[in-house]
Protein backbone atom coordinates (compact mmCIF):
# COMPACT_ATOMS: atom_id res chain seq x y z
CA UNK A 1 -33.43 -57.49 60.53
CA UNK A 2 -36.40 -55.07 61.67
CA UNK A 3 -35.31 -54.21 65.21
CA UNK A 4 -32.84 -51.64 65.63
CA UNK A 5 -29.57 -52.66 66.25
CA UNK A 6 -27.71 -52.68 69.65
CA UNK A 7 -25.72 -50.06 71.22
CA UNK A 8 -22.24 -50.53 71.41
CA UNK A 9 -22.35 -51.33 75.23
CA UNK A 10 -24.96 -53.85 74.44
CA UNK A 11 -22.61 -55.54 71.72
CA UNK A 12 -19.70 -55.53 74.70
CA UNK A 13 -22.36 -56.90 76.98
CA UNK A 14 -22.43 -59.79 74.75
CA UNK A 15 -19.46 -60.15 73.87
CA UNK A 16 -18.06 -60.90 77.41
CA UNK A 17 -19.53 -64.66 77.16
CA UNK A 18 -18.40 -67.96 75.25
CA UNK A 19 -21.12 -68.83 72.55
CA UNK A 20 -22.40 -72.03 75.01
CA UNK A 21 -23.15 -69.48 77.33
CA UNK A 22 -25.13 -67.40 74.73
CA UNK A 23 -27.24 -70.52 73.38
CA UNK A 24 -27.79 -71.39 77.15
CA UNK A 25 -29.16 -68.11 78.10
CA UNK A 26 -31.42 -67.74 74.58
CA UNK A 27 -32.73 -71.39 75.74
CA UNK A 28 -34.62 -69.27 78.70
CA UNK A 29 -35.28 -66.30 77.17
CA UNK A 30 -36.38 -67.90 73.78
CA UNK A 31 -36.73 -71.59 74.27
CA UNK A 32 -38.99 -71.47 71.00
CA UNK A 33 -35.30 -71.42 69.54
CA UNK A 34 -33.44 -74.15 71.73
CA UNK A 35 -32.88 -76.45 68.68
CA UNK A 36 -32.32 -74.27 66.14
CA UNK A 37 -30.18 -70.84 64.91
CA UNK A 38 -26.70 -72.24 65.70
CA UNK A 39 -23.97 -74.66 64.05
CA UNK A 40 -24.51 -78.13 64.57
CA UNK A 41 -21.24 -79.29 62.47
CA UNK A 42 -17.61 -78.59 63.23
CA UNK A 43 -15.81 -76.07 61.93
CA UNK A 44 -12.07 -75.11 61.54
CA UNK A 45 -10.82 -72.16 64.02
CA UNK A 46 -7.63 -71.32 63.13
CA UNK A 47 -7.11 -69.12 66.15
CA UNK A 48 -8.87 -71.17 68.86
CA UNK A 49 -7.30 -67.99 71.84
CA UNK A 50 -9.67 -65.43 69.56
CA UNK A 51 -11.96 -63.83 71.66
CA UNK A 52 -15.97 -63.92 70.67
CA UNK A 53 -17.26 -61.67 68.67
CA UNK A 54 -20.69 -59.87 68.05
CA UNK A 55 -21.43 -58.57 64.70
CA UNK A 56 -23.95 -58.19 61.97
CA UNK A 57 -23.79 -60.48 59.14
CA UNK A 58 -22.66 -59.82 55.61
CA UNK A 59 -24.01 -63.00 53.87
CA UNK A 60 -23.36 -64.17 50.19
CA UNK A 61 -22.64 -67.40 48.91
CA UNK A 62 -19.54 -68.36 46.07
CA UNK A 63 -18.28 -70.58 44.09
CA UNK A 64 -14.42 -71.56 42.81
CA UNK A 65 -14.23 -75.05 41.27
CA UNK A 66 -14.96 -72.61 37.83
CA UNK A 67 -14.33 -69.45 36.91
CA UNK A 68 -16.78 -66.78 36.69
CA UNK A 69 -18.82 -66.55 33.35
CA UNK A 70 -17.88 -62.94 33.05
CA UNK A 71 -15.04 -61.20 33.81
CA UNK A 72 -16.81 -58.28 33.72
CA UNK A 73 -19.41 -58.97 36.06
CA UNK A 74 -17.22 -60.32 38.07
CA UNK A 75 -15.51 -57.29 38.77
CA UNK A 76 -18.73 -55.93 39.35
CA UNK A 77 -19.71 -58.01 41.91
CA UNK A 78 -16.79 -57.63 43.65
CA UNK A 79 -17.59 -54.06 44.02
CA UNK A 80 -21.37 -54.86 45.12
CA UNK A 81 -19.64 -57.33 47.73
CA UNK A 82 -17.33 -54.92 49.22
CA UNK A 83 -19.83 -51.87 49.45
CA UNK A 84 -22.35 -54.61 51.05
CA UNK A 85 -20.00 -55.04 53.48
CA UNK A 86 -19.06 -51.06 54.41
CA UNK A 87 -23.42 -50.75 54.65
CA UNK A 88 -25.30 -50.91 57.44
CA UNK A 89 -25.00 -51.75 60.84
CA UNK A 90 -21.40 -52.21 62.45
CA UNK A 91 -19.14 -54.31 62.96
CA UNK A 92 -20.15 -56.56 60.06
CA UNK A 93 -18.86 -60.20 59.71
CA UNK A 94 -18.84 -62.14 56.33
CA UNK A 95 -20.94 -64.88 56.78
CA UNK A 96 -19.74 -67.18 53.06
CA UNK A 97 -21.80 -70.16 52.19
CA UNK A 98 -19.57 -72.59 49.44
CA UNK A 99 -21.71 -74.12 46.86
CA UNK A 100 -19.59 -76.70 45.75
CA UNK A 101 -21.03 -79.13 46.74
CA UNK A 102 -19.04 -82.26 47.07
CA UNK A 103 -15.72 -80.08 46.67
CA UNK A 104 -17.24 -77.92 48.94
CA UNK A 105 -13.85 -75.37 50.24
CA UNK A 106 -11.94 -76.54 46.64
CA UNK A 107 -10.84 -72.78 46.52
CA UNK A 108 -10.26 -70.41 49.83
CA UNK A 109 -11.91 -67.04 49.12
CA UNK A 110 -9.92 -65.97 52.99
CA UNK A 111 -6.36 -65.18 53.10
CA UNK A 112 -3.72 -62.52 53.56
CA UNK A 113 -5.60 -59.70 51.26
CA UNK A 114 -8.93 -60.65 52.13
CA UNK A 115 -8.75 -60.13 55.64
CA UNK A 116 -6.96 -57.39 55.97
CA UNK A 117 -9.62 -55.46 53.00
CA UNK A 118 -12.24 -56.48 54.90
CA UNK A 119 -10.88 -55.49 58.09
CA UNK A 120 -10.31 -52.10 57.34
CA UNK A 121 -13.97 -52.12 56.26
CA UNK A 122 -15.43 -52.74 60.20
CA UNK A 123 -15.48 -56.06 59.13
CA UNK A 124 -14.35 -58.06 62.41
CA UNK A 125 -14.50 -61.71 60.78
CA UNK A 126 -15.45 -64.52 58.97
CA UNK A 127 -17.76 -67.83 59.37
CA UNK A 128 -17.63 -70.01 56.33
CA UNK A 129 -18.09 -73.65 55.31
CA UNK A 130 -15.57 -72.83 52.62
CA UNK A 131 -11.53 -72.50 52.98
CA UNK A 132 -9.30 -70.49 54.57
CA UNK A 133 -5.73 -69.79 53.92
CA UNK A 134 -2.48 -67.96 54.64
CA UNK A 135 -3.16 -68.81 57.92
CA UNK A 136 0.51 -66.60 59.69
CA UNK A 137 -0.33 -63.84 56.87
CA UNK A 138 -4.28 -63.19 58.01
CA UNK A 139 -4.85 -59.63 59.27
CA UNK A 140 -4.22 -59.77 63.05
CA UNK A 141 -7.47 -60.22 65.21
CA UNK A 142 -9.57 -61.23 62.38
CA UNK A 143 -12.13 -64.18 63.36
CA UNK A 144 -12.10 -67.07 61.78
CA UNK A 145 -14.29 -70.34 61.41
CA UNK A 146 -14.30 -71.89 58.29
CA UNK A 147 -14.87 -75.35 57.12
CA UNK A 148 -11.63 -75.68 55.95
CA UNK A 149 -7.79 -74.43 55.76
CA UNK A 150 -6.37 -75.51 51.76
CA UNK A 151 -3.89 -74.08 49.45
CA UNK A 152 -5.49 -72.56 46.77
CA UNK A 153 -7.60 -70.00 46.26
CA UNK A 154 -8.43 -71.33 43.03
CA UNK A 155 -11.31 -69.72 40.81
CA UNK A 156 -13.18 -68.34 43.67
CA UNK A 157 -15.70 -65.52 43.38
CA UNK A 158 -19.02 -64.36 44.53
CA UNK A 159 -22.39 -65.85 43.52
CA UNK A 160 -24.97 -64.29 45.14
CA UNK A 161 -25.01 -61.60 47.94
CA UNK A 162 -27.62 -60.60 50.84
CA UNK A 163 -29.10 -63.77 50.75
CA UNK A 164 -30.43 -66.46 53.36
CA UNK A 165 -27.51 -69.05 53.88
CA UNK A 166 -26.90 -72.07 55.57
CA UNK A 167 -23.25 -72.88 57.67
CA UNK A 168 -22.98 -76.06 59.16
CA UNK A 169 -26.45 -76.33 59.73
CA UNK A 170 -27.40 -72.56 60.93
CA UNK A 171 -29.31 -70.50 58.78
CA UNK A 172 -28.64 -66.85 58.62
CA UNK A 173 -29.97 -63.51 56.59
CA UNK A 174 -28.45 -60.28 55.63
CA UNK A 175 -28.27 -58.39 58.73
CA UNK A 176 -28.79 -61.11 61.47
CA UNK A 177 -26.88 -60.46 64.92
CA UNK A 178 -24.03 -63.31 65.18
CA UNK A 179 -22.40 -65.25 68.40
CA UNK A 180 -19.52 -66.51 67.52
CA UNK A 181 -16.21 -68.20 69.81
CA UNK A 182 -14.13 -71.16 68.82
CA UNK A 183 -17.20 -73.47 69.59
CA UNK A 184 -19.40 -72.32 66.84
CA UNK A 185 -21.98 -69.47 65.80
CA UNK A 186 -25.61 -68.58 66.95
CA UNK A 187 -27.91 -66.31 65.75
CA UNK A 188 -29.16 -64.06 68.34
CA UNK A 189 -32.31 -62.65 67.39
CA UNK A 190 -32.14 -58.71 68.51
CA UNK A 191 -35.37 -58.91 70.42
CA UNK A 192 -34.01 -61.34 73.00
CA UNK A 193 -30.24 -60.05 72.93
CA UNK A 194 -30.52 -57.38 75.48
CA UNK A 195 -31.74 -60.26 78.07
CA UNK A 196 -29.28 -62.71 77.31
CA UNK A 197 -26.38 -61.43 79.77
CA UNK A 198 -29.15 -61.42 82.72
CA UNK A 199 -30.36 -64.67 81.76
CA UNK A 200 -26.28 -65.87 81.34
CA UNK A 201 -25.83 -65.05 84.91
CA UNK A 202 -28.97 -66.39 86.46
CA UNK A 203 -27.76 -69.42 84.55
CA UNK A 204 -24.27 -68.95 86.44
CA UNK A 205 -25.97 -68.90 89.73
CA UNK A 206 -27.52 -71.99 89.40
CA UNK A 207 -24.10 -74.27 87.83
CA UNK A 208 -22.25 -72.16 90.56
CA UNK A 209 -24.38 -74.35 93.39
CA UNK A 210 -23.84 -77.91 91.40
CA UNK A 211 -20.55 -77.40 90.67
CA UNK A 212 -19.84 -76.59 94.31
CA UNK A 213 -21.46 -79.38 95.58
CA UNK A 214 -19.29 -81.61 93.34
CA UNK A 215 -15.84 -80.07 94.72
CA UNK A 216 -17.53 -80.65 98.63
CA UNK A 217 -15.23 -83.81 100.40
CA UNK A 218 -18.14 -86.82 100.49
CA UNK A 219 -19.99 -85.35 97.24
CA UNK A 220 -22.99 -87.69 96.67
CA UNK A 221 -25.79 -88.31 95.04
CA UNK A 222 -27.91 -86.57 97.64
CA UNK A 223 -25.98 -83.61 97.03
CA UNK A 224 -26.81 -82.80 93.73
CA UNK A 225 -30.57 -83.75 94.57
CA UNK A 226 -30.52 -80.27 97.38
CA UNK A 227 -27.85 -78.30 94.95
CA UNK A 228 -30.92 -78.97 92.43
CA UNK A 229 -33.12 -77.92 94.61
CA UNK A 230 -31.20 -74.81 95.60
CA UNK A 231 -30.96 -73.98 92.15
CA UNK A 232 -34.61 -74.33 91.07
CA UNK A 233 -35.16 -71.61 93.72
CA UNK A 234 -33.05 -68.84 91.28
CA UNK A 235 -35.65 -67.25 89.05
């Protein structure tokens, strides 16, 4: 991340759209990135009435099939996690790739504890192709996606952290600015995000004369040909 990061009335700005709406408007504003910076798989949201969030991400990557080679270290990393996370730019969310492979979620590194520690760190969420659990017992208004909800949090632990990762397809560093709603995530780089909510409401404009058209009594095909017209008139 090399530009500086938003204010917090830019980050509300943001936060007032769905994540469609956000890879809609970065289509105009950065159409180098149309097909690329978001998640292309499905993931789990636990709490589908969340409301998005825009944060800064935390990223490391873990493992729980086996247990750490040293307990010692272990601990230590722990400690490197969890002061990675209270650094830098706020809010943060923990963005948790799962190197399992195959068994990929086999242990949930998210549950009661884990939320609510990383909560009272600024942390305002999670997006993870790993596990999630204690799903009632989470910390209350912590986002969620993950790419799975299972029992166990088995011999999970952290790998590697502030490194390039890759969830469901979109590829994020330490310190990239984050979209995320019950639809997905997008990185939004910070030199386009302070156009995206013009850009979002141009966009409006121009749905706001198709979708009328479609509610008027006799809708046809002509309409949509002069509501597209209409609409190619809203720079």
């Amino acid at each position: 991340m090399t530009d500086a990061p938003l204010s917090d009335a830019d980050l509300k700005a943001l936060a007032a759209f769905d994540t469609p709406t956000v890879c809609n408007a970065l289509e105009t504003v950065m159409p180098e990135r149309r097909a690329i910076g978001f998640t292309v798989r499905p993931l789990v949201a636990p709490f589908p009435d969340a409301k998005p969030i825009v944060a800064y991400a935390r990223t490391a990557t873990i493992r729980s099939r086996e247990p750490a080679r040293d307990p010692k270290q272990h601990r230590a990393k722990q400690l490197q996690w969890y002061e990675y996370v209270a650094s830098g730019a706020r809010p943060s969310v923990a963005v948790l790739q799962d190197l399992d492979g195959p068994y990929r979620g086999y242990g949930a590194f998210w549950g009661e504890v884990q939320t609510n520690l990383h909560q009272a760190l600024r942390c305002v969420g999670t997006i993870t192709d790993g596990s999630v659990r204690d799903i009632e017992q989470m910390a209350k208004g912590f986002f969620v996606l993950a790419g799975a909800i299972a029992p166990s949090h088995a011999w999970v632990h952290v790998e590697d952290i502030a490194v390039a990762v890759d969830i469901a397809g979109m590829t994020v560093g330490s310190g990239d600015l984050i979209h995320a709603d019950r639809h997905g995530a997008v990185v939004v780089p910070l030199a386009a995000a302070r156009q995206i909510p013009e850009a979002a409401a141009r966009i409006a404009r121009r749905e706001a004369l198709l979708l009328e058209a479609a509610r008027r009594p006799g809708f046809s095909v002509d309409d949509i040909k002069h509501a597209l017209a209409a609409a190619d008139e809203i720079h």
